[in-house]
Protein backbone atom coordinates (compact mmCIF):
# COMPACT_ATOMS: atom_id res chain seq x y z
CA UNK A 1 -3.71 -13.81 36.42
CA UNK A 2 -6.68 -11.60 37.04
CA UNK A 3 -8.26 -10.86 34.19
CA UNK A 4 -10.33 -7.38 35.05
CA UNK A 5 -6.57 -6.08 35.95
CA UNK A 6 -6.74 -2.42 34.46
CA UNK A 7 -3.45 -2.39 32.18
CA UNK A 8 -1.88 0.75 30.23
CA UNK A 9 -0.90 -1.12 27.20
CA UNK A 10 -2.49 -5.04 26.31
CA UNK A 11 -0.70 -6.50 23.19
CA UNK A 12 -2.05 -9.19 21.40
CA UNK A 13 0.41 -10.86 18.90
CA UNK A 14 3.78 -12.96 18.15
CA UNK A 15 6.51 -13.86 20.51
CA UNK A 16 9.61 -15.99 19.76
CA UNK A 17 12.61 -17.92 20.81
CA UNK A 18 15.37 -16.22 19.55
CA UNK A 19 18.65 -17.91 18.81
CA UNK A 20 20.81 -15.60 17.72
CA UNK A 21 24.42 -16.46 16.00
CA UNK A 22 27.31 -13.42 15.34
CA UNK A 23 29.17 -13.67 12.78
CA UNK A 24 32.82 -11.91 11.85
CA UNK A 25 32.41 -13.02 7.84
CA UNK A 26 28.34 -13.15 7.07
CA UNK A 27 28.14 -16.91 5.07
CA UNK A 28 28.28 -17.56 1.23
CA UNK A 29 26.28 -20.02 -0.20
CA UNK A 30 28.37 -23.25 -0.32
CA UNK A 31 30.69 -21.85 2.24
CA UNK A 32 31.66 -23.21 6.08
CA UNK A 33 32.29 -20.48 9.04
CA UNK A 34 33.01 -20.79 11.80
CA UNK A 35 31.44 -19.15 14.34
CA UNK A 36 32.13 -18.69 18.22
CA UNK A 37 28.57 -17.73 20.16
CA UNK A 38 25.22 -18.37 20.40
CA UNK A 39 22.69 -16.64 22.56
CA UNK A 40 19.15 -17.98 23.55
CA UNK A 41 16.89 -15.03 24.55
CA UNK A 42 12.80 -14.42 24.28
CA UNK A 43 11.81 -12.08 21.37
CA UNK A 44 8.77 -11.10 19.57
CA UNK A 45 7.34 -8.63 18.14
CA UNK A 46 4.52 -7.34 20.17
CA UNK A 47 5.88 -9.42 22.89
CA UNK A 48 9.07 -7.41 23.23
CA UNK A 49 7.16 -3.95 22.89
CA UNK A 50 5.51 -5.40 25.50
CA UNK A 51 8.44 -6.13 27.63
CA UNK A 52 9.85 -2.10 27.15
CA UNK A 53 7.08 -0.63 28.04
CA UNK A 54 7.02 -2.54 31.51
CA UNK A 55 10.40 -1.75 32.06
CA UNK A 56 9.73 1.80 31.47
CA UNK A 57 6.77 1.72 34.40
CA UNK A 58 3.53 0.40 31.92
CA UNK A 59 1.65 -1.65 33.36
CA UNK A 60 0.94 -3.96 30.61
CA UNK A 61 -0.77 -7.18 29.64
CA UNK A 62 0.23 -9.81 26.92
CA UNK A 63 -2.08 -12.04 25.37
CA UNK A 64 -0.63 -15.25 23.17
CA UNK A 65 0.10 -18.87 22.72
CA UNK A 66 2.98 -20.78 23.49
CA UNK A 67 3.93 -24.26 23.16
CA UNK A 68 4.78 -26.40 26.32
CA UNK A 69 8.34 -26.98 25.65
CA UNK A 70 11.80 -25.39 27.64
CA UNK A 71 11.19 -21.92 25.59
CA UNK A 72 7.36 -21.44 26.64
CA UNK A 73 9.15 -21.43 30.26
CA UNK A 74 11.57 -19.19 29.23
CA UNK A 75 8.91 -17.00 28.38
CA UNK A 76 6.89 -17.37 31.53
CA UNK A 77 9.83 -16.48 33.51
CA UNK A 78 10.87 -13.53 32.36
CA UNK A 79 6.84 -12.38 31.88
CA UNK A 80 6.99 -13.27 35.69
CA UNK A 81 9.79 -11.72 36.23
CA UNK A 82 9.10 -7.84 35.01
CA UNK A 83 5.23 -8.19 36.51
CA UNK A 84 3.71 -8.34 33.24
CA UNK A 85 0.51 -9.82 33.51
CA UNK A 86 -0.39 -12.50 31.12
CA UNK A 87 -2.83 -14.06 28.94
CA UNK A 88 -1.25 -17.26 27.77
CA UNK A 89 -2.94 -19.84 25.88
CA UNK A 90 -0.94 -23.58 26.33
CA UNK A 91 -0.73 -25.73 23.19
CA UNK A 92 0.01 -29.51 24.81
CA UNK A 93 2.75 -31.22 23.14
CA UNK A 94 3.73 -28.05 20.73
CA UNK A 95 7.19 -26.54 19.78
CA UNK A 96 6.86 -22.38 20.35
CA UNK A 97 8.09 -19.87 17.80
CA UNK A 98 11.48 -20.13 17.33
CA UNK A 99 13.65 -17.88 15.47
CA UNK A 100 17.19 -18.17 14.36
CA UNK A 101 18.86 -14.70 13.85
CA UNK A 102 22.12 -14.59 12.04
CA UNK A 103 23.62 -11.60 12.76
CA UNK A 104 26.66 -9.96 10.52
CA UNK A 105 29.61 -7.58 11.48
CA UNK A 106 27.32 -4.79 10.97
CA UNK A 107 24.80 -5.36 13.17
CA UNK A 108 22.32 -6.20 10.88
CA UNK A 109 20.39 -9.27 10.92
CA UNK A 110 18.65 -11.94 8.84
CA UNK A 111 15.73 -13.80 10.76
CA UNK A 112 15.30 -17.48 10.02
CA UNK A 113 11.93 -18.86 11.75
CA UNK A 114 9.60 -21.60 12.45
CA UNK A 115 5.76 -22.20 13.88
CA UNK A 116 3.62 -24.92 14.43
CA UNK A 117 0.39 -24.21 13.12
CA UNK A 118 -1.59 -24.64 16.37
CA UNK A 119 0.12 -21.21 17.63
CA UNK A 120 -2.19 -19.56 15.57
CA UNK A 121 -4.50 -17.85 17.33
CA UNK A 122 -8.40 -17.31 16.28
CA UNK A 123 -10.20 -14.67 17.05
CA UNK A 124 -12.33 -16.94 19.05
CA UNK A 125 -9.76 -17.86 21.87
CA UNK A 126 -9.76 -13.88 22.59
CA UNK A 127 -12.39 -12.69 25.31
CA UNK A 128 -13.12 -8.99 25.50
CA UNK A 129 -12.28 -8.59 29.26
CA UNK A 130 -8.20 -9.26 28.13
CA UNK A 131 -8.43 -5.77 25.79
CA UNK A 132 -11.06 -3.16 26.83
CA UNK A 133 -9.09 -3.12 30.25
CA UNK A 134 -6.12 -0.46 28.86
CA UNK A 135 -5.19 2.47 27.47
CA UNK A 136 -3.87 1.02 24.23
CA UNK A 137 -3.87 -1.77 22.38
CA UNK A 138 -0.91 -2.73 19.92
CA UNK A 139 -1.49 -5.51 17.08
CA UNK A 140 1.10 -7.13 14.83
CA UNK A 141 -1.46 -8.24 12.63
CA UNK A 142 -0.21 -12.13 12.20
CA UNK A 143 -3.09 -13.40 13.36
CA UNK A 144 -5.25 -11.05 11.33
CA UNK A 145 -8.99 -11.84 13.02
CA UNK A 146 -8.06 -12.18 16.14
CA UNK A 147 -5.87 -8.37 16.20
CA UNK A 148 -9.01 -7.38 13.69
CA UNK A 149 -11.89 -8.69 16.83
CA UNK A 150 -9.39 -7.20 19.60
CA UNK A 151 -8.95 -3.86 17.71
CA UNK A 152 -13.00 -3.86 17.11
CA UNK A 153 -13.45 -4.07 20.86
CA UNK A 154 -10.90 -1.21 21.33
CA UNK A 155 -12.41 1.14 18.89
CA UNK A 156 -15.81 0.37 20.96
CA UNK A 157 -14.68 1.17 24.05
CA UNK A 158 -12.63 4.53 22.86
CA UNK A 159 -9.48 2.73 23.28
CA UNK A 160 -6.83 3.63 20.71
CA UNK A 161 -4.88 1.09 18.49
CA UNK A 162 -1.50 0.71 17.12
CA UNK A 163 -0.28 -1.48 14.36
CA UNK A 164 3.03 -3.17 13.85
CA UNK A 165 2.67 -4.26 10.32
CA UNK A 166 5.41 -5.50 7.60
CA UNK A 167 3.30 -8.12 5.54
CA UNK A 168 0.46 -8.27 3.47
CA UNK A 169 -1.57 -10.54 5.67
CA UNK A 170 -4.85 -12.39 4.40
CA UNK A 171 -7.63 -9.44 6.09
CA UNK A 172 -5.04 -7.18 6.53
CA UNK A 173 -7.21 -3.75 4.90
CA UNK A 174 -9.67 -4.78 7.23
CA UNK A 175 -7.60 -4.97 10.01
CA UNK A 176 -6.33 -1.47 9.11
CA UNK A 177 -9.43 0.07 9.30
CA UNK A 178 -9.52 -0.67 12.90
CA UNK A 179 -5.84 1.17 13.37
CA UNK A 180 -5.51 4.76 14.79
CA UNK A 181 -1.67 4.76 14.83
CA UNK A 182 -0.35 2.48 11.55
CA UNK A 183 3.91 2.55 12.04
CA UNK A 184 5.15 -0.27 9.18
CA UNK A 185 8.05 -1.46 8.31
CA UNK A 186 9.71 0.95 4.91
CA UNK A 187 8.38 -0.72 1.82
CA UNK A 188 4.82 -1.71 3.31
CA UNK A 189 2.88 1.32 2.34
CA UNK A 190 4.50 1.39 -1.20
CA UNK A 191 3.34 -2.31 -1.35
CA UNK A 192 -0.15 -1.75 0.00
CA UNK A 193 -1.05 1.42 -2.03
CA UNK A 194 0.73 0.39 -4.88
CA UNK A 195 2.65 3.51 -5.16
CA UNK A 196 6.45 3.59 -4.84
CA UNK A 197 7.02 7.23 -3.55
CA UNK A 198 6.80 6.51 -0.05
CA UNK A 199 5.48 9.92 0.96
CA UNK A 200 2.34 9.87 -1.49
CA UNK A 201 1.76 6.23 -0.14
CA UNK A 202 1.81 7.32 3.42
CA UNK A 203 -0.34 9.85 2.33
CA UNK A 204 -2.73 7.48 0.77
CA UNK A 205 -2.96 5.14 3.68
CA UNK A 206 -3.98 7.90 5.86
CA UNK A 207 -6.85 8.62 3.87
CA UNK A 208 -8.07 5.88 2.67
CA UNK A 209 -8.03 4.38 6.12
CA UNK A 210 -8.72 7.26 8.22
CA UNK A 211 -5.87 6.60 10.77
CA UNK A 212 -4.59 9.21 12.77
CA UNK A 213 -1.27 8.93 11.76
CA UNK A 214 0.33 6.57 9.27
CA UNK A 215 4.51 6.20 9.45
CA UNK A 216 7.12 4.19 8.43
CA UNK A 217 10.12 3.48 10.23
CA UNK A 218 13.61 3.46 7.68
CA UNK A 219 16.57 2.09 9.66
CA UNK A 220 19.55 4.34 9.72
CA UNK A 221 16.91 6.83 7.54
CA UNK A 222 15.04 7.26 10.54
CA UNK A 223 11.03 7.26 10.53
CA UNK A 224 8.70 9.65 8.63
CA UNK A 225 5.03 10.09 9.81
CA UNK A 226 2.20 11.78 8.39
CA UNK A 227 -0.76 12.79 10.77
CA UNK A 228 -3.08 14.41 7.98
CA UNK A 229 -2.17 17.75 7.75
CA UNK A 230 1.58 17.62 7.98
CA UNK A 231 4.96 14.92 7.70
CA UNK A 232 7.12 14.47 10.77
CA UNK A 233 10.64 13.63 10.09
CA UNK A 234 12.37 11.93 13.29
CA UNK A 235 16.55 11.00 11.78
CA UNK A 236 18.23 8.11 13.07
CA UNK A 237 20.26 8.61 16.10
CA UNK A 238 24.26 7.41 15.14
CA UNK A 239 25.19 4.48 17.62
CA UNK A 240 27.95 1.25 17.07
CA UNK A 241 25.64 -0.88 15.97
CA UNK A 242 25.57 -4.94 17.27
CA UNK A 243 22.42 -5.94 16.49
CA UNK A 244 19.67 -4.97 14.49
CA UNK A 245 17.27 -7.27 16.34
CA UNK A 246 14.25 -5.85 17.79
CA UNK A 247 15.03 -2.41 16.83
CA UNK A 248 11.51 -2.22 15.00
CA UNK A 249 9.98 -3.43 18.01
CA UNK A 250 11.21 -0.86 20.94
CA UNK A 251 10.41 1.75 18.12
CA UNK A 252 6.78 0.95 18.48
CA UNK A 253 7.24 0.64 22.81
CA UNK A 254 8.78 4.12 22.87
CA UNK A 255 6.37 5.58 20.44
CA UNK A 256 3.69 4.03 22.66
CA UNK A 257 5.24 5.21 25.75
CA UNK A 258 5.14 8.95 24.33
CA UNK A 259 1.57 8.38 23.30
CA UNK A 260 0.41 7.56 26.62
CA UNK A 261 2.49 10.09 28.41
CA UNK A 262 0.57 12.98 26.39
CA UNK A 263 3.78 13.91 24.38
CA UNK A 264 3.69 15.81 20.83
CA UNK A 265 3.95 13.80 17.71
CA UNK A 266 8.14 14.98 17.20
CA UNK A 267 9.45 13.86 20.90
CA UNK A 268 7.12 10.76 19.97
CA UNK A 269 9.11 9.76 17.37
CA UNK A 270 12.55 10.96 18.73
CA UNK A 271 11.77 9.05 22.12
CA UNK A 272 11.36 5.71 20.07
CA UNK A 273 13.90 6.43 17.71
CA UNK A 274 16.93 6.53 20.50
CA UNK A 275 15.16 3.37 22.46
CA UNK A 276 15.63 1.89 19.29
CA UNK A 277 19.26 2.99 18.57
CA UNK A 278 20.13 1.84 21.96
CA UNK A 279 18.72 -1.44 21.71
CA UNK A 280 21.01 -1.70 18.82
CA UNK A 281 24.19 -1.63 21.06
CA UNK A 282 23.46 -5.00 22.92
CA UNK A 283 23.07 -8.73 21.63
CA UNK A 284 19.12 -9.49 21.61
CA UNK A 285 15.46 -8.19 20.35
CA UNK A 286 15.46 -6.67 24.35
CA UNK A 287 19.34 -6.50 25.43
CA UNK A 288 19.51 -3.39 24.75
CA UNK A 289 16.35 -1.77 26.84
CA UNK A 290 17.97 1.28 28.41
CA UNK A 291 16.22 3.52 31.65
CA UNK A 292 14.00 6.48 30.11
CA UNK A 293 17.19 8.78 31.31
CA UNK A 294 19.69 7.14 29.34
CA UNK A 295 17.08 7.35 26.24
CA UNK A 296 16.61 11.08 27.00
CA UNK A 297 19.93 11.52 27.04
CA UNK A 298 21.03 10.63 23.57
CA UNK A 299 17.75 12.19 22.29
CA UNK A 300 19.49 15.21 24.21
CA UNK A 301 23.34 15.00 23.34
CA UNK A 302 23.65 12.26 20.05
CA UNK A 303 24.70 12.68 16.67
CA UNK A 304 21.78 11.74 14.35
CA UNK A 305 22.32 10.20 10.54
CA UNK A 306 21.77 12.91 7.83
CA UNK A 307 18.42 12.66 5.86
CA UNK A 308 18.21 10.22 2.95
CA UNK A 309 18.01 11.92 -0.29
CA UNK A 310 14.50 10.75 -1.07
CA UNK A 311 13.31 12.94 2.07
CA UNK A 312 15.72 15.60 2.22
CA UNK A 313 14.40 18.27 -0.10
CA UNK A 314 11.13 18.39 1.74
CA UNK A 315 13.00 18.60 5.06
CA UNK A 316 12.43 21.82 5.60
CA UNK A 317 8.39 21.28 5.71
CA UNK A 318 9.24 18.45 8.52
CA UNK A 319 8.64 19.27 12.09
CA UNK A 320 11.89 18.16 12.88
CA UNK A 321 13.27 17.74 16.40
């Protein structure tokens, strides 16, 4: 596709095969279950932020590599499908990501996965022309120098960067530096800094990296961001959970969504917190990608989790919704 294509969001970062498997009784080592479905659908992290965003009216670009097998097609498709424009990178004779997602009564999900190693992508496969064409850029950070090069080239041309981040990557500080809006998974800051109060970590992050805003998303404990002068509490919204998968990823797509719409920090975070919840009610990293109506509706009308006790005494300092 045209690469000068002026894009809202370009993400650069992992997508995956998902296989995912319910089960009524999760498995115990040793044990046999039976189980009665399996669903084949196309995942990813930055790929599936991605993916909301265009269904929400982004234009938007992905850049990655896929193998040349039935699920790089999969991919394609659906990429074709929702106009996303595309960047991808063909390894001959290559297996893509897979994942396999074993998913328990509650929802919540363990993620089994595989890559070749000639997925990875070097920071000398990107070109600048793929990035520097957007409003955004979002980074999962497992390729660490190539998100590091792409976020460089964003930061040049005022572009501004977010991070999906739950591992300590090889580069990863330096990656950070390059990060305006840094939303982890829950115990990545405390594992970063070194420092298991989450709010003095978050705190610590911000300033040692100069981000605009560091925050960590909790689960049902909601997400808790600090922008430098102040924490922003967002609780969970209360849905019947199916499945956990992807939840972390249309978190980041609604947050991004917000960002680019001009919203304040607070409907940022509610906004992405109820994609999120409603992703939760369908089978799938994306199966649950509801209409920006049906999101502000539950942010309007649904019953949110209480605050976790390690937040709740300072709730009153939040700038709650």
């Amino acid at each position: 596709m045209t690469q000068s294509l002026q894009v809202d969001l370009v993400g650069v970062g992992l997508n995956a095969t998902d296989t995912v498997i319910p089960f009524d009784t999760y498995p115990q080592r040793g044990s046999k279950v039976e189980f009665s479905s399996v669903t084949i659908l196309p995942g990813g992290q930055v790929a599936t932020t991605v993916v909301a965003c265009q269904n929400w009216g982004l234009k938007t670009r992905y850049v990655g590599k896929l193998g040349d097998d039935s699920a790089a097609t999969l991919h394609r498709k659906e990429f074709d499908r929702l106009g996303v424009d595309t960047q991808l990178i063909t390894v001959p004779d290559c297996s893509s990501r897979q994942s396999l997602i074993l998913v328990d009564a509650q929802g919540e999900r363990t993620v089994l996965w595989r890559k070749d190693e000639r997925l990875d992508m070097p920071a000398a496969e990107l070109k600048r022309e793929w990035i520097v064409n957007a409003r955004a850029l979002h980074v999962d950070g497992y390729d660490t120098a190539a998100a590091t090069l792409a976020a460089t080239w964003a930061r040049e041309a005022g572009i501004p960067v977010i991070a999906d981040l739950d591992e300590l990557y090889p580069g990863v500080e330096q990656l950070i530096e390059k990060v305006d809006y840094l939303i982890v998974s829950r115990d990545f800051p405390s594992r970063l800094m070194h420092e298991p109060d989450l709010e003095t970590a978050l705190r610590r992050m911000q300033h040692r990296f100069g981000s605009v805003l560091t925050a960590a998303t909790l689960g049902p404990d909601g997400a808790l961001a600090w922008d430098g002068k102040q924490f922003h509490f967002s609780p969970a919204f209360q849905v019947p959970v199916v499945d956990t998968t992807g939840a972390g990823d249309i978190f980041h797509a609604g947050f991004i969504y917000g960002l680019l719409q001009g919203w304040p920090l607070p409907r940022q975070l509610d906004y992405a917190g109820a994609a999120a919840a409603l992703n939760c009610m369908s089978v799938g990293a994306r199966g649950g990608i509801q209409k920006p109506e049906a999101i502000e509706k539950l942010m309007a009308t649904g019953s949110r989790y209480p605050a976790p006790t390690y937040i709740s005494s300072y709730q009153s300092s939040y700038a709650a919704s």
